[in-house]
N, C-alpha and C. Protein backbone atom coordinates (compact mmCIF):
# COMPACT_ATOMS: atom_id res chain seq x y z
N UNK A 1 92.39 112.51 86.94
CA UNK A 1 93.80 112.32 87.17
C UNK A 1 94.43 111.76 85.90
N UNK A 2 95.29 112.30 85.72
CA UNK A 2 96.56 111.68 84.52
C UNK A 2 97.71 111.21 84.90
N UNK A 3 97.08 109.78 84.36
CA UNK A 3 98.53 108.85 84.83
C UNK A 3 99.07 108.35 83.62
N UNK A 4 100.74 108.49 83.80
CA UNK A 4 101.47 108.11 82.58
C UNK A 4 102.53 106.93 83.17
N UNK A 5 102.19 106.44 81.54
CA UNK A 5 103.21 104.89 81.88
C UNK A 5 104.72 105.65 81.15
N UNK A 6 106.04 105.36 82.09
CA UNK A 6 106.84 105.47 81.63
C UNK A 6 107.63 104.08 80.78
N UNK A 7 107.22 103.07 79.98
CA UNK A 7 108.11 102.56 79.96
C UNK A 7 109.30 102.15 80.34
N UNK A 8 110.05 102.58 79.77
CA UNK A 8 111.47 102.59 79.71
C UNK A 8 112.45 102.63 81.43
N UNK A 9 111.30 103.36 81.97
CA UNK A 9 111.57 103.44 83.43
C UNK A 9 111.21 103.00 84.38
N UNK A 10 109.86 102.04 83.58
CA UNK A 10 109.08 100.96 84.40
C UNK A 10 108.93 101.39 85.37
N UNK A 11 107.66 102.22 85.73
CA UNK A 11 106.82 103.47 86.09
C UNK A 11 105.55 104.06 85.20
N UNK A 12 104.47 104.03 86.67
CA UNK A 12 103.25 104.80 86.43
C UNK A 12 103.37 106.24 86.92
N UNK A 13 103.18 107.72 86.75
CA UNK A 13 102.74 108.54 86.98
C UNK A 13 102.26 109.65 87.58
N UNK A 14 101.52 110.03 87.95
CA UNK A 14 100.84 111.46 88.05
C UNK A 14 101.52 112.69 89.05
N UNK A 15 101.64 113.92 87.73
CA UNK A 15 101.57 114.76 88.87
C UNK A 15 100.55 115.69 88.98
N UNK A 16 100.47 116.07 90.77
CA UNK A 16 99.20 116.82 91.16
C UNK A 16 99.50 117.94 91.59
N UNK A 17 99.18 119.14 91.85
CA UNK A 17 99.45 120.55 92.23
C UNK A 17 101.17 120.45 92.55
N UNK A 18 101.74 120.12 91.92
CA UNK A 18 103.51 120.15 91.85
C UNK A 18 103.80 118.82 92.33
N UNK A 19 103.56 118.13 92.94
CA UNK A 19 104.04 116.90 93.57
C UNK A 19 103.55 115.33 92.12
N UNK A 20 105.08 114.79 91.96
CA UNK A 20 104.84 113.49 91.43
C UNK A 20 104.93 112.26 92.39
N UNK A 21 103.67 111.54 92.05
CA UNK A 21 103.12 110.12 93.06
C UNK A 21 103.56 109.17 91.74
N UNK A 22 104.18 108.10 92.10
CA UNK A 22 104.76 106.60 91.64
C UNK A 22 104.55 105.59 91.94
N UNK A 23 104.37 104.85 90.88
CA UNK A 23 104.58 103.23 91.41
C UNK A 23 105.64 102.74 90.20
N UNK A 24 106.46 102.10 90.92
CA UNK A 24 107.74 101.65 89.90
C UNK A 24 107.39 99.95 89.99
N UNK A 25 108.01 99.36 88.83
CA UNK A 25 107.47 97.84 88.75
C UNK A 25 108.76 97.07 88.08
N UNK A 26 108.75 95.91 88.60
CA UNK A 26 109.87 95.23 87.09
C UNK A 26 108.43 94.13 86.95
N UNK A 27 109.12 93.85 85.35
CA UNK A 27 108.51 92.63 84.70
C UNK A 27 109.53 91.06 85.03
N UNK A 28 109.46 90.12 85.43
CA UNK A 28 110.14 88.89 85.40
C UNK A 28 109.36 88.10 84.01
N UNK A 29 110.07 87.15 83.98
CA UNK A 29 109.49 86.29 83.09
C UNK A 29 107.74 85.82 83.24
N UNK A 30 106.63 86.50 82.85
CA UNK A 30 105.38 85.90 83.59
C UNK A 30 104.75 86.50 84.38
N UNK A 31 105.55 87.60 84.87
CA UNK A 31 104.74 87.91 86.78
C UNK A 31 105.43 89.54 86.64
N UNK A 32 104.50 90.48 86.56
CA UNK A 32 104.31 91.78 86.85
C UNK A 32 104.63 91.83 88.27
N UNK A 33 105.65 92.73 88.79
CA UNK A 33 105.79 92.60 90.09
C UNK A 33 105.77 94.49 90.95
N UNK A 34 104.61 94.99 91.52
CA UNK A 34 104.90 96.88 91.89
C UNK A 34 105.63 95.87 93.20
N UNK A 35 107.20 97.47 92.72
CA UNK A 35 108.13 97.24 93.94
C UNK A 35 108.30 98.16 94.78
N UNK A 36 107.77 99.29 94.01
CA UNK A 36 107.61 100.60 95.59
C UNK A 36 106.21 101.69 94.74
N UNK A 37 105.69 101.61 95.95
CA UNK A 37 104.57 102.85 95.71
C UNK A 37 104.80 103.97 96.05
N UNK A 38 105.13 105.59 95.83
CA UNK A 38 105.56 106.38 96.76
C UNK A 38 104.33 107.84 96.21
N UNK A 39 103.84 108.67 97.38
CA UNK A 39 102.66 109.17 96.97
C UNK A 39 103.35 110.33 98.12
N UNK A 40 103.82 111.81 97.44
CA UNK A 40 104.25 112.82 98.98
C UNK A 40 103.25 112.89 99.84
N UNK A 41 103.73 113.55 100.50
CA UNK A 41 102.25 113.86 101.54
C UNK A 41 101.50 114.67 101.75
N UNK A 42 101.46 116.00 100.92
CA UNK A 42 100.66 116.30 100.95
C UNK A 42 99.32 116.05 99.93
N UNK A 43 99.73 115.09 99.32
CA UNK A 43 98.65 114.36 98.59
C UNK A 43 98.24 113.31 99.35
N UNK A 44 98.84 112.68 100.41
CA UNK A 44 97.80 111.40 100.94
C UNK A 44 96.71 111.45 101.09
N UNK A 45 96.49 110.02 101.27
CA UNK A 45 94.45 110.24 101.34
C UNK A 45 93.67 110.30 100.60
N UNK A 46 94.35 110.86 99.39
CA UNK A 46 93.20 111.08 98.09
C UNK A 46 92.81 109.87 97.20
N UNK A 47 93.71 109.12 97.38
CA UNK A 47 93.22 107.40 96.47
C UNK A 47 93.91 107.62 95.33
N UNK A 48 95.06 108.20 95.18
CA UNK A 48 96.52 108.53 94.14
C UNK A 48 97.03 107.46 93.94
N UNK A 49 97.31 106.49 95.06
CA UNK A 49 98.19 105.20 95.19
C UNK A 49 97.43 104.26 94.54
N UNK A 50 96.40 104.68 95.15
CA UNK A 50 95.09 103.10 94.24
C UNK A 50 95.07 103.19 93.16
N UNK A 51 94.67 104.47 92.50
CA UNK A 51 94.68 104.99 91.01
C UNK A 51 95.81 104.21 90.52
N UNK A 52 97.18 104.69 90.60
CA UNK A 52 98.52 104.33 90.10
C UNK A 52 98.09 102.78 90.57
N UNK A 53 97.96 101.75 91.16
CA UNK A 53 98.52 100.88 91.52
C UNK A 53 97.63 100.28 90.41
N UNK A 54 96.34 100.35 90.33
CA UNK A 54 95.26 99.39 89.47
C UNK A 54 95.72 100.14 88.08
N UNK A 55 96.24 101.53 87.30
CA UNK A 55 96.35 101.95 86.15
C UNK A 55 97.56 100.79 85.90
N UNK A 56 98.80 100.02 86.89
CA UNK A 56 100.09 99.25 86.92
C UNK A 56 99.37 97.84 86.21
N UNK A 57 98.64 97.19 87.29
CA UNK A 57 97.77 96.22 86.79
C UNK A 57 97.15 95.87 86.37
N UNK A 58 96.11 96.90 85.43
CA UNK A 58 95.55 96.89 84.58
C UNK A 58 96.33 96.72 82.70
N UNK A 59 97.30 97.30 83.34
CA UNK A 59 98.46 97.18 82.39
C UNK A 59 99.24 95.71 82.60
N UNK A 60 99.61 94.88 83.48
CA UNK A 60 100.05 93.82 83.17
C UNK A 60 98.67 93.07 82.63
N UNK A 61 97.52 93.21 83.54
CA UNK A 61 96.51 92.01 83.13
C UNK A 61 96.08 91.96 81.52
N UNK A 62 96.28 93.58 81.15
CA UNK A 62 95.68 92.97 79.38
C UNK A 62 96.94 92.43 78.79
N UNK A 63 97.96 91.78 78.99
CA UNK A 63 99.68 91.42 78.91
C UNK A 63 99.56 90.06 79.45
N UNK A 64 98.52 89.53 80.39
CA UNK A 64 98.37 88.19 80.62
C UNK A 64 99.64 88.08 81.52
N UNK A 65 99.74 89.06 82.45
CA UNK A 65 101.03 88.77 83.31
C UNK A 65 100.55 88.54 84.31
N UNK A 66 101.35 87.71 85.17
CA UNK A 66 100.37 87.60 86.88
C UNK A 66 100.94 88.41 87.77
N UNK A 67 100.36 89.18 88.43
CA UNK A 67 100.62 89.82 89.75
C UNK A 67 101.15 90.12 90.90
N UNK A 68 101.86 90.70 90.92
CA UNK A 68 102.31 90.06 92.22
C UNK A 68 102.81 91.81 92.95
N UNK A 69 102.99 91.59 94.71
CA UNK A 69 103.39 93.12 95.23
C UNK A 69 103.95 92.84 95.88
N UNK A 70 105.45 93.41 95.40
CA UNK A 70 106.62 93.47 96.75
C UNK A 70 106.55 94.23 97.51
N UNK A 71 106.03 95.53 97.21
CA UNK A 71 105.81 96.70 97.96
C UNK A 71 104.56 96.46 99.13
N UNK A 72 104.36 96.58 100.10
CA UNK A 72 103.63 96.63 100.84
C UNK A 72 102.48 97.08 100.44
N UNK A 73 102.00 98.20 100.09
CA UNK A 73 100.71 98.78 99.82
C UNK A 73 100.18 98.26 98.31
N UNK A 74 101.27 97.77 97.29
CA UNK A 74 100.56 96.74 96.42
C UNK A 74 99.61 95.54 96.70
N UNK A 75 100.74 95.13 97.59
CA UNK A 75 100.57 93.73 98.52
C UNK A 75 98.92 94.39 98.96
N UNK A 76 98.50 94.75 99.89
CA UNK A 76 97.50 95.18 100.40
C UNK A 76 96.25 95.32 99.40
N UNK A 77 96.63 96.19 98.34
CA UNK A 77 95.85 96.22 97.55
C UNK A 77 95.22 95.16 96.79
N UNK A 78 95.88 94.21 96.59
CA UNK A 78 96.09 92.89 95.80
C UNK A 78 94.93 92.29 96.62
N UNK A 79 95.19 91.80 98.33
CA UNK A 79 94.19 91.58 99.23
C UNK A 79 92.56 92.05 98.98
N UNK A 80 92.75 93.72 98.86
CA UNK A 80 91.83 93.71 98.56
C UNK A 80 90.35 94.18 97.43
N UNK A 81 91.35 93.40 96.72
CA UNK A 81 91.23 93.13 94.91
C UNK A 81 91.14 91.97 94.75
N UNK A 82 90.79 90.96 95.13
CA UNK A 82 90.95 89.35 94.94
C UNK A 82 90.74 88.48 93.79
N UNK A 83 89.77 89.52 92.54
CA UNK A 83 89.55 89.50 91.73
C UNK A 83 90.44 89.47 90.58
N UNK A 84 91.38 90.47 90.80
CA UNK A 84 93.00 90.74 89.95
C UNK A 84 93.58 89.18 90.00
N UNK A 85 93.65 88.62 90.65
CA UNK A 85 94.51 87.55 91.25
C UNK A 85 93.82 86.50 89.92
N UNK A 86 92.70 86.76 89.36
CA UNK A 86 92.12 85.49 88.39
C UNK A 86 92.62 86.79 86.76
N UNK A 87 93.18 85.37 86.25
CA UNK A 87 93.68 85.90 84.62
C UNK A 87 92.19 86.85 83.95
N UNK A 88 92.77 87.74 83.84
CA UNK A 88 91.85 88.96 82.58
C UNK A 88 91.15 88.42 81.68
N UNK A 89 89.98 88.15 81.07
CA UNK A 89 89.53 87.19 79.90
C UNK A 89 89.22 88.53 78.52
């Protein structure tokens, strides 16, 4: 899978057989925050959202930003990632 960081639009990525899956984010002062995950449907299921969500946070953690998910399925993910939650060394 190819996932692209948009910058500028603060946004991760991918599209798959025609359909683009997202996770959009703002930065605050300190704290990386995914504010909506959106994945169509006929891609659910495939682990698109997880991909995008950890390619998001993998990107704040080498940035030394802390974490955080407004979006529900971030949120979730975060749960069960517990590991993310401790600073990147």
């Amino acid at each position: 899978m190819n996932i692209n960081h948009h910058h500028e639009q603060h946004c991760f990525d991918t599209v798959i057989e025609g359909h683009t899956a997202c996770v959009e984010y703002r930065i605050r002062p300190g704290t990386f925050d995914i504010i909506h995950t959106r994945v169509p449907a006929p891609l659910e299921g495939r682990g698109i959202a997880a991909a995008l969500v950890k390619a998001a946070y993998d990107y704040a953690r080498s940035r030394q930003l802390a974490l955080h998910g407004s979006c529900s399925y971030a949120a979730a993910w975060l749960k069960r990632h517990p590991d993310y939650l401790t600073p990147a060394s």
